[in-house]
Protein backbone atom coordinates (compact mmCIF):
# COMPACT_ATOMS: atom_id res chain seq x y z
CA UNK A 1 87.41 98.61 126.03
CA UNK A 2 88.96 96.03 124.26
CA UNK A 3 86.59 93.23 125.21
CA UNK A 4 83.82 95.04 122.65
CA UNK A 5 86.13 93.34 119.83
CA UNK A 6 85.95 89.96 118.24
CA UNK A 7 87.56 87.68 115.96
CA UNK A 8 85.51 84.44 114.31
CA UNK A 9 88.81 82.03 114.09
CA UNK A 10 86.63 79.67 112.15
CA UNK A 11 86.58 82.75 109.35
CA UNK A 12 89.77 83.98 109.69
CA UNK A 13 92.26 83.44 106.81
CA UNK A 14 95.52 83.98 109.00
CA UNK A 15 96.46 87.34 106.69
CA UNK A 16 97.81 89.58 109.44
CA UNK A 17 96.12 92.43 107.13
CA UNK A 18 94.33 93.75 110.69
CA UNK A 19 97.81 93.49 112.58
CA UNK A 20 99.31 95.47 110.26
CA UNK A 21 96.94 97.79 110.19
CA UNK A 22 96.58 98.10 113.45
CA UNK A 23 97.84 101.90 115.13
CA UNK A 24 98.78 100.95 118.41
CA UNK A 25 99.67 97.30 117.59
CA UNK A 26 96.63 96.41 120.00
CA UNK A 27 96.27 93.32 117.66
CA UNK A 28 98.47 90.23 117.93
CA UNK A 29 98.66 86.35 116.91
CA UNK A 30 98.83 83.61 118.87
CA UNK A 31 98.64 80.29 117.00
CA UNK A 32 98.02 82.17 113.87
CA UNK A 33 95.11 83.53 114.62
CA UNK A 34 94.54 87.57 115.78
CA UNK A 35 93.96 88.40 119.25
CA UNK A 36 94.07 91.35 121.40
CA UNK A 37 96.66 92.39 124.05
CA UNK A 38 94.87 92.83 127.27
CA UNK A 39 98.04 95.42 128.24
CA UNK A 40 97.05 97.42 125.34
CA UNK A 41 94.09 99.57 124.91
CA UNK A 42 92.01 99.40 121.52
CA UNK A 43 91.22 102.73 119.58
CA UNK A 44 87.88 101.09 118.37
CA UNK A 45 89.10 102.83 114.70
CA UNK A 46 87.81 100.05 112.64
CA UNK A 47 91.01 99.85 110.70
CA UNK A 48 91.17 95.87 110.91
CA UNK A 49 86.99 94.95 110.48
CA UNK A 50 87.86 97.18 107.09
CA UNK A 51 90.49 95.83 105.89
CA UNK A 52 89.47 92.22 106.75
CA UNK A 53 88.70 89.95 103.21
CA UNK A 54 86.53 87.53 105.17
CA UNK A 55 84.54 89.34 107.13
CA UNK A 56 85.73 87.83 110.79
CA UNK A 57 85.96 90.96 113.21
CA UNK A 58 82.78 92.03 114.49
CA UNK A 59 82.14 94.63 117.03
CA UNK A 60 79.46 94.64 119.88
CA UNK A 61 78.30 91.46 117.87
CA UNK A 62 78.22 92.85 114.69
CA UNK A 63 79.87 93.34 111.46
CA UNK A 64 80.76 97.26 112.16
CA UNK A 65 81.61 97.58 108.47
CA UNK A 66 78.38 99.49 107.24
CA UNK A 67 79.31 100.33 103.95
CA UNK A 68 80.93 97.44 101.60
CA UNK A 69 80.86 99.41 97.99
CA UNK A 70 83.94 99.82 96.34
CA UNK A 71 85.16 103.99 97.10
CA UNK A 72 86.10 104.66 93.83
CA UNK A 73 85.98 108.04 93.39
CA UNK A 74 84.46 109.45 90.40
CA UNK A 75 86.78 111.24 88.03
CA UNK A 76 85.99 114.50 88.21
CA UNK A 77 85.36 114.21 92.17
CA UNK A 78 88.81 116.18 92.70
CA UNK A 79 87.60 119.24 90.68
CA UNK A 80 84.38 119.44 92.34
CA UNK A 81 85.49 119.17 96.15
CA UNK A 82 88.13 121.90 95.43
CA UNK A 83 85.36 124.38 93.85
CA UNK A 84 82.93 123.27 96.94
CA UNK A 85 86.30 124.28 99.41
CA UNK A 86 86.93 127.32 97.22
CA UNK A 87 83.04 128.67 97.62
CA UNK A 88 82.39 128.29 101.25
CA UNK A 89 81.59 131.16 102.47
CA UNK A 90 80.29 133.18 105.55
CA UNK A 91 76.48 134.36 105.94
CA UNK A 92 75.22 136.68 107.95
CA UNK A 93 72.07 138.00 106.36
CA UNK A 94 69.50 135.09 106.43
CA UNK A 95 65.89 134.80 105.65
CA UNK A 96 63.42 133.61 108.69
CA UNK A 97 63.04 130.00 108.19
CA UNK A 98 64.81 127.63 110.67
CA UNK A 99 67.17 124.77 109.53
CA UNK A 100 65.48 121.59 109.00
CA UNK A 101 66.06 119.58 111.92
CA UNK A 102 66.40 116.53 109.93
CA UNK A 103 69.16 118.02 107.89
CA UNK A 104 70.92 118.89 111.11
CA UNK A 105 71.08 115.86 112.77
CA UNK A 106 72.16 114.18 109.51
CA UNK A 107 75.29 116.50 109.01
CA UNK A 108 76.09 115.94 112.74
CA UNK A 109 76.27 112.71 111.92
CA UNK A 110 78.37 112.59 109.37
CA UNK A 111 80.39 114.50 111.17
CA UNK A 112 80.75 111.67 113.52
CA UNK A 113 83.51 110.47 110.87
CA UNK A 114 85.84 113.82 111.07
CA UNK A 115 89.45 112.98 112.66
CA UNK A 116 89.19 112.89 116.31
CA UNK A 117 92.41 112.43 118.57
CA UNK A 118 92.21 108.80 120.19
CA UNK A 119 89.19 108.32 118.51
CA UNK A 120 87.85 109.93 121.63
CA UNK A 121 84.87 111.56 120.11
CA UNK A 122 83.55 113.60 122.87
CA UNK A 123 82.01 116.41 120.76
CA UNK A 124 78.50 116.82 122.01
CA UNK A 125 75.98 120.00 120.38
CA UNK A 126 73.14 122.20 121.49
CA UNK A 127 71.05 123.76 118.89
CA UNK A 128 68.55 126.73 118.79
CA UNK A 129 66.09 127.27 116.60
CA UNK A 130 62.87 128.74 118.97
CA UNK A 131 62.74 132.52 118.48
CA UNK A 132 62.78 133.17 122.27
CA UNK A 133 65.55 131.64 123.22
CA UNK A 134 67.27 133.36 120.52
CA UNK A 135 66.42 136.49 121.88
CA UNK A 136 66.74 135.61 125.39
CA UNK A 137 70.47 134.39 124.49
CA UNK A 138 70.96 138.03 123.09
CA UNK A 139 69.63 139.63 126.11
CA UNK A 140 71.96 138.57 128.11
CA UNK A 141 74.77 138.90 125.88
CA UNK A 142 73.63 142.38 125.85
CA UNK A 143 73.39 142.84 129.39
CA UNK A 144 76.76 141.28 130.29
CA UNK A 145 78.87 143.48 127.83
CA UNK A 146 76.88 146.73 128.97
CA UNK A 147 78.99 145.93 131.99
CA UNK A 148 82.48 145.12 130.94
CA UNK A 149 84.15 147.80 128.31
CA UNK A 150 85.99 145.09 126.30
CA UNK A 151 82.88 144.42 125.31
CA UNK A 152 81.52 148.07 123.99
CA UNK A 153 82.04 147.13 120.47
CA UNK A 154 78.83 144.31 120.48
CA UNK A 155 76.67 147.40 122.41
CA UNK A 156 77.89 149.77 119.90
CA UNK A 157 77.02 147.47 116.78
CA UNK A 158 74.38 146.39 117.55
CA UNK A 159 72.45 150.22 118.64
CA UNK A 160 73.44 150.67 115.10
CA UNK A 161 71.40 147.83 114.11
CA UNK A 162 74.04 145.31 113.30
CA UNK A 163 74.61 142.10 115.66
CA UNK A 164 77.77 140.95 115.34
CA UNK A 165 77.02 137.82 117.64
CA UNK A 166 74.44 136.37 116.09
CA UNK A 167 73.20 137.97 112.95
CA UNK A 168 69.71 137.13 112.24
CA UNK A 169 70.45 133.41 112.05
CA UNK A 170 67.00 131.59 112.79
CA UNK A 171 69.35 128.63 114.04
CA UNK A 172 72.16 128.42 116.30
CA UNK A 173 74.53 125.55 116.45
CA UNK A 174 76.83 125.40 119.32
CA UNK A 175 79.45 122.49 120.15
CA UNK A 176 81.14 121.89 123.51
CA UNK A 177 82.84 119.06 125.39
CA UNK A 178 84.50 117.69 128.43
CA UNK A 179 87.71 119.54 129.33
CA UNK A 180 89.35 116.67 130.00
CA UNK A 181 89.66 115.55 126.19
CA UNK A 182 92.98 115.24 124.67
CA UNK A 183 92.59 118.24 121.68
CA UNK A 184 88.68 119.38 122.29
CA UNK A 185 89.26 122.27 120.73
CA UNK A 186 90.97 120.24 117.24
CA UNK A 187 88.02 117.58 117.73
CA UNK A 188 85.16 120.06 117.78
CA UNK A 189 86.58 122.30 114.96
CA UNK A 190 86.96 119.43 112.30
CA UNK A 191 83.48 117.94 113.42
CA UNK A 192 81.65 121.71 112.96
CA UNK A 193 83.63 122.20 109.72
CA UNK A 194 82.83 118.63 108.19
CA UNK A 195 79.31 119.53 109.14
CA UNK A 196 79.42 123.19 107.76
CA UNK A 197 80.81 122.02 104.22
CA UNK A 198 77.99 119.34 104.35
CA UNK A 199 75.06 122.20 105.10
CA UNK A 200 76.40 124.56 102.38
CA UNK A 201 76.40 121.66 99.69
CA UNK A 202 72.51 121.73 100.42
CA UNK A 203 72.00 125.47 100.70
CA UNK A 204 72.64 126.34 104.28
CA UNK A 205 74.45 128.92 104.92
CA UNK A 206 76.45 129.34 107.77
CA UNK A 207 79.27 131.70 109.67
CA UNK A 208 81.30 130.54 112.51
CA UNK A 209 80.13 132.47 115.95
CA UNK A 210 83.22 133.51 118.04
CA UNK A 211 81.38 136.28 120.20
CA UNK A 212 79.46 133.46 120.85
CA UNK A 213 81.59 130.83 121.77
CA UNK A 214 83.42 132.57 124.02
CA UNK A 215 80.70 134.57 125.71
CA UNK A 216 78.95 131.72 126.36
CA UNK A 217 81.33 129.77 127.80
CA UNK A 218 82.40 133.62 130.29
CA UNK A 219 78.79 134.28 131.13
CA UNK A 220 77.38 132.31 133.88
CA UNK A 221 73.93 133.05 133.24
CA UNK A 222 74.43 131.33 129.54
CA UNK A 223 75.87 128.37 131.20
CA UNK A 224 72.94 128.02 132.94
CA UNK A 225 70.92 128.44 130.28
CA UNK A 226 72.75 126.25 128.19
CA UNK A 227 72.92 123.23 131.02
CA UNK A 228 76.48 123.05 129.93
CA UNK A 229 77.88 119.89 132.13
CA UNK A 230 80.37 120.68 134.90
CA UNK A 231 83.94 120.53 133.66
CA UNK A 232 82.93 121.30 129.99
CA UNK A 233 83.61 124.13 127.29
CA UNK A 234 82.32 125.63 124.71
CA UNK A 235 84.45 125.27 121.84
CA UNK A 236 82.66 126.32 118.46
CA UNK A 237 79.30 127.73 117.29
CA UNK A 238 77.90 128.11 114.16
CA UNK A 239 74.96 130.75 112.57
CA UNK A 240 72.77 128.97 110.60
CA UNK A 241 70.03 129.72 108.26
CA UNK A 242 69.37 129.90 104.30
CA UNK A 243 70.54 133.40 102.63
CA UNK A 244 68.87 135.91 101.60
CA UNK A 245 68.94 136.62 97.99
CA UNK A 246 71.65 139.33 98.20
CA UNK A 247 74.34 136.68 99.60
CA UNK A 248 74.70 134.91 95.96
CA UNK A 249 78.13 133.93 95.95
CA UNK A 250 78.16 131.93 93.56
CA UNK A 251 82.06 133.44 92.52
CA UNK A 252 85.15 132.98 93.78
CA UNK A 253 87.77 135.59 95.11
CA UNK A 254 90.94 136.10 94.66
CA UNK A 255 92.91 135.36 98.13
CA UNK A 256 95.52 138.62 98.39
CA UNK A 257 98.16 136.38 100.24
CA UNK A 258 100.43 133.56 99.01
CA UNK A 259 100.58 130.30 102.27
CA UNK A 260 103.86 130.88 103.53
CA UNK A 261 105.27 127.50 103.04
CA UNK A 262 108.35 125.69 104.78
CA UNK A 263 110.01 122.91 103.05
CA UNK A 264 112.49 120.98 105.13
């Protein structure tokens, strides 16, 4: 792993600023100048190419610093992301028209920079948004929990014409990954949540799927369908679609309890 990281020497000022910075103190100096310890594995966080005045760590032969604009946050940015945290909220009544794929992929991708233990990043998604599938998806739901009485409440809602699975989201998001990650569960919740917050800035609504996420992952016949890999989980989904008109939250409640807080 480590060999994917480089240091010019002819650049480097000697600061130690990518040492310091360093997590698992992968980074060292020999002769004043930075190398890495072959006994140590690198996180490939970026830390040291960002912190680096002159520019001399490059990754896969490149400068992996993509952004070089001062982060100064505007001042009333503080104001505005608590409202935006305050106002999410959870759809369920949805008009026909599919999420823009485009807009999808983009807020996956952002999501790409949502904490992740050891960097590991091994949150992979599947997204629906073809009508028959959809339906197929519910079939079998339907089919499965016709058979198993912990189940009785989906039947029971949704004869009454209310799917608690699903909705009538036009687009399903789903996230799973290898069962072998350190916190897959942690990983894939921050990535779907960073993505969700994104979506709902631009007027996608969204509520999280549990039925679904954990029928899909019990059901063999959704596994199939799904072409989940061997040795992988589910471990979030998402509804997706833009609200109908009568969803206008647009205020905030009141939340009834106080966080219970423990100061040691």
């Amino acid at each position: 792993m480590n060999k994917n990281i480089e240091f010019d020497k002819e650049k480097c000022i000697g600061c130690f600023m990518c040492r310091q910075v360093c997590p698992f103190n992968v980074i060292e100096f020999i002769e004043e100048r930075p190398a890495l310890n072959p006994g140590k594995s690198c996180l490939q966080c970026m830390h040291c190419a960002v912190v680096c005045p002159a520019e001399a760590i490059s990754y896969n032969g490149k400068n992996p610093v993509i952004d070089k604009r001062n982060r100064t946050l505007p001042e009333d940015f503080t104001e505005s992301l608590e409202s935006h945290l305050m106002s999410r909220r959870s759809y369920r009544h949805f008009t026909n028209q599919p999420v823009s794929r485009e807009i999808l992929e983009h807020a996956l991708q952002v999501a790409c920079w949502a904490p992740s233990a050891k960097n590991q990043h091994l949150t992979k998604y599947i997204i629906v948004d073809k009508k028959e599938v959809i339906a197929q998806i519910m079939e079998t739901i339907l089919e499965f929990a016709k058979d198993h009485s912990d189940l009785d409440i989906i039947v029971k809602e949704y004869e009454e014409g209310n799917n608690p699975v699903m909705g009538n989201a036009p687009t399903l998001l789903l996230a799973y990954s290898s069962d072998s990650a350190i916190n897959p569960v942690g990983d894939g919740t921050l990535k779907l949540y960073t993505a969700e917050l994104l979506l709902q800035a631009q007027g996608v609504g969204s509520c999280w799927a549990g039925y679904l996420t954990r029928l899909s992952n019990r059901i063999p016949k959704l596994r199939k369908l799904f072409d989940l890999p061997e040795g992988s989980s589910f471990i979030g989904a998402l509804m997706l679609g833009y609200p109908e008109k009568l969803e206008n939250y647009e205020k905030i409640p009141e939340r009834v309890k106080k966080q219970e807080i423990k100061w040691l």
